[in-house]
Protein backbone atom coordinates (compact mmCIF):
# COMPACT_ATOMS: atom_id res chain seq x y z
CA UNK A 1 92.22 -0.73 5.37
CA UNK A 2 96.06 -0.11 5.44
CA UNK A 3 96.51 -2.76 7.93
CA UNK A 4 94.18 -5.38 6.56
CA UNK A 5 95.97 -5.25 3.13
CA UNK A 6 99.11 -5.36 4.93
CA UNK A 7 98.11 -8.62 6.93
CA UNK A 8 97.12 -10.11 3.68
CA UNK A 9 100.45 -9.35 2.03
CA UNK A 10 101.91 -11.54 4.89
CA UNK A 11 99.68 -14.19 5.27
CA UNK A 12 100.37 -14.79 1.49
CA UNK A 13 104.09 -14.79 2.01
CA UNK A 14 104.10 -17.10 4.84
CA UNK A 15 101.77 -19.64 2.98
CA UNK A 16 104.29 -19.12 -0.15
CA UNK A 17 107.05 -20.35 1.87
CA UNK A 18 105.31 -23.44 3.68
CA UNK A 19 103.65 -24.66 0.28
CA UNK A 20 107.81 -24.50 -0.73
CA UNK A 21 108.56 -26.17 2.16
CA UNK A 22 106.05 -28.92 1.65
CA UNK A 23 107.27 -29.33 -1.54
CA UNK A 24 110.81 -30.30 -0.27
CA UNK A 25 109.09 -32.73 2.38
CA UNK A 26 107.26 -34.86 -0.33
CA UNK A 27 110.61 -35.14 -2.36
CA UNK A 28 112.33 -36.38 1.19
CA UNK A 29 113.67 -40.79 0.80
CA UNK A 30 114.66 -42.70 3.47
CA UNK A 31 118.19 -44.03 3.50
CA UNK A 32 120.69 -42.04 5.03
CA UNK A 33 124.20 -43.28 5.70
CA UNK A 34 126.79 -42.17 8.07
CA UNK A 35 127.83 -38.89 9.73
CA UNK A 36 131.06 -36.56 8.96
CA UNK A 37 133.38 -34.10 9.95
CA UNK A 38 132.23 -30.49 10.85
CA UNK A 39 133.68 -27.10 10.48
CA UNK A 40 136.55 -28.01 7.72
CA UNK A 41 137.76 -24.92 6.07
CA UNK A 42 140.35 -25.66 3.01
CA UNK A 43 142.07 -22.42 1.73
CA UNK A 44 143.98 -22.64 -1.28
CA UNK A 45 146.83 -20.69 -3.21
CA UNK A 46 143.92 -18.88 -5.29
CA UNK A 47 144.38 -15.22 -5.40
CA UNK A 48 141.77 -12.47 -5.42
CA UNK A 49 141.80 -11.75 -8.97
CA UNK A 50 141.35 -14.99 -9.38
CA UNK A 51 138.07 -15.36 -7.94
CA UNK A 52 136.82 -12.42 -9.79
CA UNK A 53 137.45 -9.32 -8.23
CA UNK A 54 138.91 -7.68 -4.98
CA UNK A 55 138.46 -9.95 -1.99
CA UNK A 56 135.47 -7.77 -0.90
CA UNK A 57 133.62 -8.13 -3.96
CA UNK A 58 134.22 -11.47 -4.20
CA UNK A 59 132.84 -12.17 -0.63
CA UNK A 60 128.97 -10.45 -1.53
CA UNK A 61 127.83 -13.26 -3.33
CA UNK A 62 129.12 -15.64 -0.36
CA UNK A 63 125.84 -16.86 1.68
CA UNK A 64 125.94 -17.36 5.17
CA UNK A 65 124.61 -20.80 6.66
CA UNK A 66 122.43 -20.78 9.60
CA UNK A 67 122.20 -23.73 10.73
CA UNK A 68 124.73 -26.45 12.18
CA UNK A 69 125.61 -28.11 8.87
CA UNK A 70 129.20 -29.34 7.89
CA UNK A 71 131.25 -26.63 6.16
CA UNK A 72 134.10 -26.70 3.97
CA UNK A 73 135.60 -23.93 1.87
CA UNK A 74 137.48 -24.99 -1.07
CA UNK A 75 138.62 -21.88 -2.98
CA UNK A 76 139.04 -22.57 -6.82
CA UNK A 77 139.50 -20.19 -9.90
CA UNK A 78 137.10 -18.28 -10.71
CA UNK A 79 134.46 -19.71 -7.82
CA UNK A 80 134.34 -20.92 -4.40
CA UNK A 81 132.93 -23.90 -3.23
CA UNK A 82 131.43 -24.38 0.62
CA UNK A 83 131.32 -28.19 0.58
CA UNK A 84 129.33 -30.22 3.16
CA UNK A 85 130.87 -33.71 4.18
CA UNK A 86 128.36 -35.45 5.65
CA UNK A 87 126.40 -34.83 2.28
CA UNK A 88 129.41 -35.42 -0.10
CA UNK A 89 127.79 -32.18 -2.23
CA UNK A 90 128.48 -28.42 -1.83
CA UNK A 91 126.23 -26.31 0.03
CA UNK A 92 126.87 -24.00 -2.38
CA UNK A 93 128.82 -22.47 -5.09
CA UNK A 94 129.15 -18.48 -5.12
CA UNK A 95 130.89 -16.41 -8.18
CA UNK A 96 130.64 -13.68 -10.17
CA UNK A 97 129.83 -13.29 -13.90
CA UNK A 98 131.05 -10.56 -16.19
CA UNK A 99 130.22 -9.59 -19.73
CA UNK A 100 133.58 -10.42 -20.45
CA UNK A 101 133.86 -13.81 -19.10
CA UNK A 102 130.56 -14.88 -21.45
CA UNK A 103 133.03 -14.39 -24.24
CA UNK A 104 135.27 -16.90 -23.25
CA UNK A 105 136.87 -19.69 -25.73
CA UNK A 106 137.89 -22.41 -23.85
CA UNK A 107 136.42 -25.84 -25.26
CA UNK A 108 134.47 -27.85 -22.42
CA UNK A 109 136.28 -30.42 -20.13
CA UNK A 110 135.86 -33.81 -20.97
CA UNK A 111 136.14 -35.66 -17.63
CA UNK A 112 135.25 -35.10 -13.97
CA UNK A 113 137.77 -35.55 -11.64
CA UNK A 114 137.92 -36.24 -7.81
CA UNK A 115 138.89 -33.16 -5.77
CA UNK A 116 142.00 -34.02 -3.66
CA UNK A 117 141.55 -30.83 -1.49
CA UNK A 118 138.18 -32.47 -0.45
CA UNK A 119 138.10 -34.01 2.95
CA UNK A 120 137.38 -37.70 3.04
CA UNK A 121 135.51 -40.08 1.90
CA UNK A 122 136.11 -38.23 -1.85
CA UNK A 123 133.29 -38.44 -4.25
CA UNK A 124 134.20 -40.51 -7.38
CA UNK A 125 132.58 -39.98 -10.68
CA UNK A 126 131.84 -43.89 -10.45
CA UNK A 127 129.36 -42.64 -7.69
CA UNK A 128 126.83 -41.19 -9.93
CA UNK A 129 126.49 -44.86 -11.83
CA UNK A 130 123.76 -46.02 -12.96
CA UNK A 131 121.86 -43.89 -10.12
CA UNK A 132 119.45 -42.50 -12.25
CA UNK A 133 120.88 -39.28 -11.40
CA UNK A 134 123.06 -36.67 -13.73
CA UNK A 135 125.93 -34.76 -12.69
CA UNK A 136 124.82 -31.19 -12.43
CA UNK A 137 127.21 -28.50 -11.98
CA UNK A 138 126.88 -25.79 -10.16
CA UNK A 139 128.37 -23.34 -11.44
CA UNK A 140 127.97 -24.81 -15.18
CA UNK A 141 131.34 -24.93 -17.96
CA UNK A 142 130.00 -22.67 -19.85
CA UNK A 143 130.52 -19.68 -17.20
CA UNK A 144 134.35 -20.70 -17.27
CA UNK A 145 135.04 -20.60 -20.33
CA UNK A 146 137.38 -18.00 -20.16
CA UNK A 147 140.15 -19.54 -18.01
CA UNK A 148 141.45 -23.28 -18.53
CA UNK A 149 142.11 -23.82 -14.80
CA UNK A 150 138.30 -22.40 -14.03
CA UNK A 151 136.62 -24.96 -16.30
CA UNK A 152 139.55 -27.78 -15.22
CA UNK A 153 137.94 -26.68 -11.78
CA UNK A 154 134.18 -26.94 -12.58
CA UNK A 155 134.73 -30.66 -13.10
CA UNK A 156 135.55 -31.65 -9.50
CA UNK A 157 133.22 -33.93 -7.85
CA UNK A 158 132.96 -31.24 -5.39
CA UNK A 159 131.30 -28.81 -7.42
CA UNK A 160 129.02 -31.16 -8.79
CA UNK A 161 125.34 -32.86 -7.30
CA UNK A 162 123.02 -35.58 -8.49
CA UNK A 163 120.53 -33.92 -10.53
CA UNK A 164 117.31 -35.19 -12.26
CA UNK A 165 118.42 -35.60 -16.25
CA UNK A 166 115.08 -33.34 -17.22
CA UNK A 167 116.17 -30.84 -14.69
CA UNK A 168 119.96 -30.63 -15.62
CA UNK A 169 118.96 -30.21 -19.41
CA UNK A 170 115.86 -28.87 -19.60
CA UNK A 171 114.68 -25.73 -16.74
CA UNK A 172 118.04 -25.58 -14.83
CA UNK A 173 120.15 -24.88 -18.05
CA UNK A 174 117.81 -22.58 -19.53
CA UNK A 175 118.43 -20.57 -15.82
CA UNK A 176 122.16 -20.85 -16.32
CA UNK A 177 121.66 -19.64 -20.10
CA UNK A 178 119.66 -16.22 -19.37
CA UNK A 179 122.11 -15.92 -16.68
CA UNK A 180 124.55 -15.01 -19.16
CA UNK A 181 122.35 -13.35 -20.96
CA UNK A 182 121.50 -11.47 -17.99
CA UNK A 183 125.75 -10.54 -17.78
CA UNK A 184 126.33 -9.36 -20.96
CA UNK A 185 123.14 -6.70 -20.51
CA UNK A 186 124.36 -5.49 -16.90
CA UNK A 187 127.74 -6.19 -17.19
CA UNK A 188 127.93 -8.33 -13.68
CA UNK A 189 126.07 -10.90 -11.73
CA UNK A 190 126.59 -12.07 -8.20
CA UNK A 191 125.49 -15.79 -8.20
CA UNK A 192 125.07 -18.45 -5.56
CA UNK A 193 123.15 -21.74 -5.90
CA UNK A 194 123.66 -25.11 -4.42
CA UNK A 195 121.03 -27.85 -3.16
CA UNK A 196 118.19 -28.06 -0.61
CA UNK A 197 118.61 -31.23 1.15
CA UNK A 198 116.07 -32.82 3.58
CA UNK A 199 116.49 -34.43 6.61
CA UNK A 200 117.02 -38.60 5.72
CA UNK A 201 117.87 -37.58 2.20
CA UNK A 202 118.41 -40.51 -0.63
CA UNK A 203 121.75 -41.89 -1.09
CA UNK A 204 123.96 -43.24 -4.00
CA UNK A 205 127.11 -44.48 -4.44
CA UNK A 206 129.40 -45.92 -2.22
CA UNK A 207 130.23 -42.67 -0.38
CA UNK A 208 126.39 -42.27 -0.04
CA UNK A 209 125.95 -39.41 -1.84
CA UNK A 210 122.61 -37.38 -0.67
CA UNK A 211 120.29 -36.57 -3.24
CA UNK A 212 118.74 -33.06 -3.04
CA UNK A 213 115.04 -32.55 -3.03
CA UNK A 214 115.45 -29.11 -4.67
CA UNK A 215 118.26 -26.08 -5.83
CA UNK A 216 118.34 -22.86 -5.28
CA UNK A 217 119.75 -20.10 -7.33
CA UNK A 218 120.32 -16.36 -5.95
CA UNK A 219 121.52 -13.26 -8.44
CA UNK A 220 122.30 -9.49 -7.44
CA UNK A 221 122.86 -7.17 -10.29
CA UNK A 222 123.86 -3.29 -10.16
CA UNK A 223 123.28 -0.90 -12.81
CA UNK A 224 124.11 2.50 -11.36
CA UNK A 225 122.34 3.24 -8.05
CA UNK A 226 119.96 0.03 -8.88
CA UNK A 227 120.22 -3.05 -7.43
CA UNK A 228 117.91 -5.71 -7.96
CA UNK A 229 117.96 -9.52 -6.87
CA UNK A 230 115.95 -12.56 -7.97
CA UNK A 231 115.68 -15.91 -6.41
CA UNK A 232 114.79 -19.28 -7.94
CA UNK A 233 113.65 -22.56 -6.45
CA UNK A 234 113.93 -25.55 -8.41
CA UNK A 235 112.29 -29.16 -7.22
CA UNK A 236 114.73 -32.32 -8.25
CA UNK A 237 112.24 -33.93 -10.76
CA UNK A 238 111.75 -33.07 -14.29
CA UNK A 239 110.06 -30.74 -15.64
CA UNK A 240 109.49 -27.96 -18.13
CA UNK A 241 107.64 -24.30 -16.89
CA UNK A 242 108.57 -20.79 -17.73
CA UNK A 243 111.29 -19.25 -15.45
CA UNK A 244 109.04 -16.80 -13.90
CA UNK A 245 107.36 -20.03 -12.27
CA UNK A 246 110.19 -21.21 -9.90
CA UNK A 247 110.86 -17.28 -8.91
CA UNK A 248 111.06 -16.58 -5.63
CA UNK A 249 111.86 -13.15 -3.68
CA UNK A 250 115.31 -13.60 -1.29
CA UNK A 251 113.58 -13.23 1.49
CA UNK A 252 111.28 -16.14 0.91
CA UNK A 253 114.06 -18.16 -0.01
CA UNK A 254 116.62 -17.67 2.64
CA UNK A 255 113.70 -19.11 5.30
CA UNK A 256 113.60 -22.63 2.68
CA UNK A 257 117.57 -22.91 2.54
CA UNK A 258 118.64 -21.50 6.11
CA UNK A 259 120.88 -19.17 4.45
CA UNK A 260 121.42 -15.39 4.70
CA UNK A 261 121.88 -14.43 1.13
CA UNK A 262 124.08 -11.31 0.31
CA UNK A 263 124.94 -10.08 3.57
CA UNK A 264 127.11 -7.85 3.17
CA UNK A 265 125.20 -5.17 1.68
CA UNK A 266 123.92 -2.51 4.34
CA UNK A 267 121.08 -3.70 6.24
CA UNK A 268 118.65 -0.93 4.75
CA UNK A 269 119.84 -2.38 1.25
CA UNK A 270 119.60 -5.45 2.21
CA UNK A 271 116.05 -5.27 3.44
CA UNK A 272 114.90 -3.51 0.78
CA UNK A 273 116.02 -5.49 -2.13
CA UNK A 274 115.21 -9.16 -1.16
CA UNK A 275 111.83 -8.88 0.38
CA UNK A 276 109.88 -8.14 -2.61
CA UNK A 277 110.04 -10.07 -5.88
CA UNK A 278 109.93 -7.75 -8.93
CA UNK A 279 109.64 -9.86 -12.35
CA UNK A 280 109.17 -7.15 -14.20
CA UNK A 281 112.69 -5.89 -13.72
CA UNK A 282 114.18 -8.43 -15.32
CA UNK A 283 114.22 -9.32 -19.23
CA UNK A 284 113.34 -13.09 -19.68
C-alpha cells in the first residue's frame, strides 16, 4: 500500500511538471534573430555589504544554470544580475530582502537607462516600443528603496524583460508585494526570479529582444532552525488568480528552468526543503 501511494505521489509530480512544460511550449513564436557571445563574466567595484550581506550569504540565493546558455554576471548594489546575450534579458536576478530595507525612502527612478557594463549589442529602452510588451523588473524599485545607487541600478535595461502589461501590474506585482510582506514578518528573504525562455522565442526591437513564455520566482526564508522555500511559475499573458495558483515546489521548478536553486545549503537541507510544496506555511 506504501509503495502504491508512493508511485502515485510521483506520477502526479511528473505530470505537474510536463503540463508546466506544455504550457511554456504553447506560449513558444517563431522569429529568432542572431546568436551571441558565451561565458561573459563582468565583475564590478561592488562590495559585499553592498550586495546584502557577507559574500557567502549573498551567494545562497545565486542559482546555478544547467544548461549551455550565455552567462554574464553583472554585480550591482544591492542585487546581481546573470545576463544572457544571445537573449538581451537576464537569466536571472538573485538578492536578498530585509525588514529593514522594506522601510526604505528613496522616491522611484524616473528613467531606464542602458547598462554600459553590458556586453554588446546593449538593450535600449527604445527597444520595448510599441511592442506590446512592458518593462518588468526583476527585482522591482520598490525593494531598493533604501539605497539611491540600488534603485539607480534597478533601471538598467539589463535588469529588466518584456512583460505582458496584465502580468507586470496585476499577479506579478501582487508576488513582489507579499514578498515584502513576507520580509518584514521573517526578517529575510533569499529571492531569485528571471524568465523562462523557449527555444525560437519572439523578438522585439532592434537588438531582438526574446520574449519569455513564462517567470519564475524562488524564496528561502529562516526563522530559527526552520527553513522553508516556495516557488512560483508565472505564464507571460495576463491574467488574474490567487497566488497559491502559480505555486510550485523547487524541485518541480528547477526541472522547467534548468536551474539548481539554492545550492549551497547541505544536500540533506537541500533535499528536504524543495521537494515538497507546503502552502500552508506561508501567510498569503
Amino acid at each position: 500500500m506504501f509503495r502504491m501511494k508512493m508511485l502515485g505521489k510521483m506520477r502526479n509530480k511528473i505530470l505537474l511538471v510536463l503540463v508546466a512544460l506544455l504550457v511554456l511550449l504553447c506560449y513558444a513564436e517563431s522569429d529568432r534573430i542572431g546568436q551571441g557571445l558565451k561565458g561573459c563574466v563582468n565583475y564590478s567595484a561592488v562590495t559585499s555589504d553592498e550586495l546584502g550581506g557577507s559574500e557567502e550569504v549573498a551567494r545562497l540565493e545565486f542559482p546555478v544554470i544547467s544548461d549551455d546558455r550565455s552567462e554574464c554576471l553583472l554585480y550591482k548594489t544591492g542585487f546581481v544580475v546573470n545576463y544572457n546575450v544571445d537573449w538581451r534579458i537576464p537569466n536571472w536576478v538573485a538578492y536578498e530582502l530585509t525588514d529593514e530595507e522594506t522601510n526604505g525612502t528613496i522616491e522611484r527612478a524616473r528613467h531606464f537607462k542602458v547598462d554600459e557594463e553590458a556586453p554588446y549589442p546593449r538593450v535600449e529602452t527604445s527597444d520595448y516600443s510599441h511592442s506590446g510588451y512592458d518593462r518588468g523588473h526583476m527585482i522591482p524599485a520598490a525593494d531598493v528603496k533604501w539605497s539611491q545607487q540600488a534603485m539607480y541600478d534597478s533601471f538598467y535595461m539589463t535588469n529588466i524583460c518584456p512583460q505582458n502589461p496584465n502580468l507586470n501590474r496585476g499577479d506579478w506585482n501582487d508576488l513582489e508585494e507579499l514578498c515584502r510582506t513576507w520580509a518584514k514578518k521573517w526578517g529575510r528573504l533569499y529571492i531569485a526570479c528571471g524568465p523562462v525562455v523557449v527555444e525560437n522565442p519572439q523578438r522585439i526591437g532592434e537588438v531582438g529582444v526574446a520574449v519569455p513564455s513564462a517567470f519564475f520566482k524562488v524564496i528561502l526564508r529562516q526563522c530559527d532552525d526552520d527553513i522553508e522555500t516556495i516557488g512560483f511559475l508565472f505564464p507571460n499573458r495576463a491574467g488574474s488568480k490567487p497566488l497559491q495558483t502559480y505555486a510550485m515546489s523547487i524541485d518541480d521548478l528547477e526541472i522547467v528552468c534548468d536551474m539548481d536553486f539554492f545550492s549551497l545549503l547541505p544536500d540533506s537541507i537541500e533535499e528536504y526543503v524543495e521537494q515538497e510544496l507546503d502552502v500552508c506555511a506561508w501567510d498569503w
